[in-house]
C-alpha atoms as a PDB file:
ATOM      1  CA  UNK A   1      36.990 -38.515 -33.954  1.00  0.00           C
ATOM      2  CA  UNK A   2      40.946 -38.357 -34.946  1.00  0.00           C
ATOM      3  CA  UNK A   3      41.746 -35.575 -37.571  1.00  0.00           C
ATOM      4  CA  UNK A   4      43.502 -38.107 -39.694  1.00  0.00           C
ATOM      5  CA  UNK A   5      40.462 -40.005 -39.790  1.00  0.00           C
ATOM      6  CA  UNK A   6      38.460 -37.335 -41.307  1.00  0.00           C
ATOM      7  CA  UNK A   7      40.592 -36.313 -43.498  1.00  0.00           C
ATOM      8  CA  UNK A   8      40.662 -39.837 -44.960  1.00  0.00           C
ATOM      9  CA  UNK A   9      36.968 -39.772 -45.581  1.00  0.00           C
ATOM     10  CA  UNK A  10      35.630 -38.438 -49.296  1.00  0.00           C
ATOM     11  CA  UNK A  11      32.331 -37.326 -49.566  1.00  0.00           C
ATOM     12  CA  UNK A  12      30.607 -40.468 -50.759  1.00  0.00           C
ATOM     13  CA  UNK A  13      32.175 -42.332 -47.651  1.00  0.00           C
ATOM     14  CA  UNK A  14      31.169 -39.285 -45.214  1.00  0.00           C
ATOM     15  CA  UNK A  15      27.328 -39.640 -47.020  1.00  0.00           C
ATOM     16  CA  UNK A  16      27.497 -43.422 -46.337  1.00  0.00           C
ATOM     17  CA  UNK A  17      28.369 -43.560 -43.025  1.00  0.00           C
ATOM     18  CA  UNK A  18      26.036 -40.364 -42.303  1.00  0.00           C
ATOM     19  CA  UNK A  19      23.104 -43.250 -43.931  1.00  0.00           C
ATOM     20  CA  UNK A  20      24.442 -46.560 -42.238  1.00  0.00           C
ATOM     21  CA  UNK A  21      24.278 -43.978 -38.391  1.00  0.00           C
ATOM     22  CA  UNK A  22      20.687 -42.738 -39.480  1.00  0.00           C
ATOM     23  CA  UNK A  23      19.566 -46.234 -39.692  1.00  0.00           C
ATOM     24  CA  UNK A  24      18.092 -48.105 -36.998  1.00  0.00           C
ATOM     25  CA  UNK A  25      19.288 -51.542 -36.701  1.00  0.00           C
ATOM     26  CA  UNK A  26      22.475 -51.628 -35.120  1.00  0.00           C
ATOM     27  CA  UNK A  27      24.391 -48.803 -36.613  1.00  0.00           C
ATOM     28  CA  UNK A  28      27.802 -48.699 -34.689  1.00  0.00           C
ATOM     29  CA  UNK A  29      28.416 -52.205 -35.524  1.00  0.00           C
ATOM     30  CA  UNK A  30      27.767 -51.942 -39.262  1.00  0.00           C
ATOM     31  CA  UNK A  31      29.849 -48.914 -38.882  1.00  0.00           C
ATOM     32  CA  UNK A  32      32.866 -50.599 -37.304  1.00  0.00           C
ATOM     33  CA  UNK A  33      32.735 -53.001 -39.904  1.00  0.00           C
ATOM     34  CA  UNK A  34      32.692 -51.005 -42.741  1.00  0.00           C
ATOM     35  CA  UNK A  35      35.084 -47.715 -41.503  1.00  0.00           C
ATOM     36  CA  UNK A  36      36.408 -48.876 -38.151  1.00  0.00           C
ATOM     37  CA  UNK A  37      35.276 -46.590 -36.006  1.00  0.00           C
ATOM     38  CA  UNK A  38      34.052 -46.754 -32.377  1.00  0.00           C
ATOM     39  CA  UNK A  39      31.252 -45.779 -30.708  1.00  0.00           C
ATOM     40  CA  UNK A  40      32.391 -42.587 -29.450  1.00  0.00           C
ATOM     41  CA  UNK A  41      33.938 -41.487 -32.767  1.00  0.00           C
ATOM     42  CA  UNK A  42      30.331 -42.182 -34.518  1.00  0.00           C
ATOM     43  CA  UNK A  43      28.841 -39.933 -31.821  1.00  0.00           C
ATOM     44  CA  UNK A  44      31.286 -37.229 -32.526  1.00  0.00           C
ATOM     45  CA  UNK A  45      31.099 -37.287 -36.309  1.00  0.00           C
ATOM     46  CA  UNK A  46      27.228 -37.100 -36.309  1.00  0.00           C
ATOM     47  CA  UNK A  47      27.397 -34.004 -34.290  1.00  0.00           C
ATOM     48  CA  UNK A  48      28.643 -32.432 -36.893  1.00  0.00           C
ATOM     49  CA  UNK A  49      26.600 -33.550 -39.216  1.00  0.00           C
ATOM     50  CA  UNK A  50      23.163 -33.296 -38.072  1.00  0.00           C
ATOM     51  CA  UNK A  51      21.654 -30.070 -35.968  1.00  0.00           C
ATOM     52  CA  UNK A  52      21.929 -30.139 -32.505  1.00  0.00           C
ATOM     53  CA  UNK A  53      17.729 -31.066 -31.795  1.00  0.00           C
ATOM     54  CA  UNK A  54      18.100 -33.763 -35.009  1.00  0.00           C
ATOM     55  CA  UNK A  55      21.495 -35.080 -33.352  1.00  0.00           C
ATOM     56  CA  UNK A  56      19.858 -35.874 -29.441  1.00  0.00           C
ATOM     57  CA  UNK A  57      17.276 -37.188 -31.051  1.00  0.00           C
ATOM     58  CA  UNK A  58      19.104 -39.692 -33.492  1.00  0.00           C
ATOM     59  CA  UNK A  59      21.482 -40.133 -29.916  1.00  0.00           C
ATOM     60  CA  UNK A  60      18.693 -41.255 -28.063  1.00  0.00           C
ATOM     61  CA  UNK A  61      17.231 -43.921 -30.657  1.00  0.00           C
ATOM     62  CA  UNK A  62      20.554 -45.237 -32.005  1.00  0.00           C
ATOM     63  CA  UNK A  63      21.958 -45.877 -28.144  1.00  0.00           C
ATOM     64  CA  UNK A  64      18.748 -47.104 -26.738  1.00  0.00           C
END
């Protein structure tokens, strides 16, 4: 995920986008939508929210 991206982010949008990833229908394109990221930046910003046996599992369900 950029830095300037991040930084951009307040807390409510940060809790937000943490809920929209933890649901299970479709996540990364809701998430595009609403913040613009990609894929890959998702991925990278839910490793640092979740704990590492919480984030492979969330990995495996929201790719699959």
């Amino acid at each position: 995920m950029k830095k300037n991206k991040n930084i951009e982010l307040t807390w409510e949008q940060k809790e937000k986008m943490t809920t929209l990833a933890l649901e299970e229908r479709n996540p990364f394109e809701i998430i595009k939508k609403e913040f613009g990221f990609a894929e890959k930046e998702v991925l990278e910003f839910m490793k640092t929210r979740l704990k590492a046996d919480k984030f492979e599992l969330w990995k495996k369900k929201a790719i699959s």
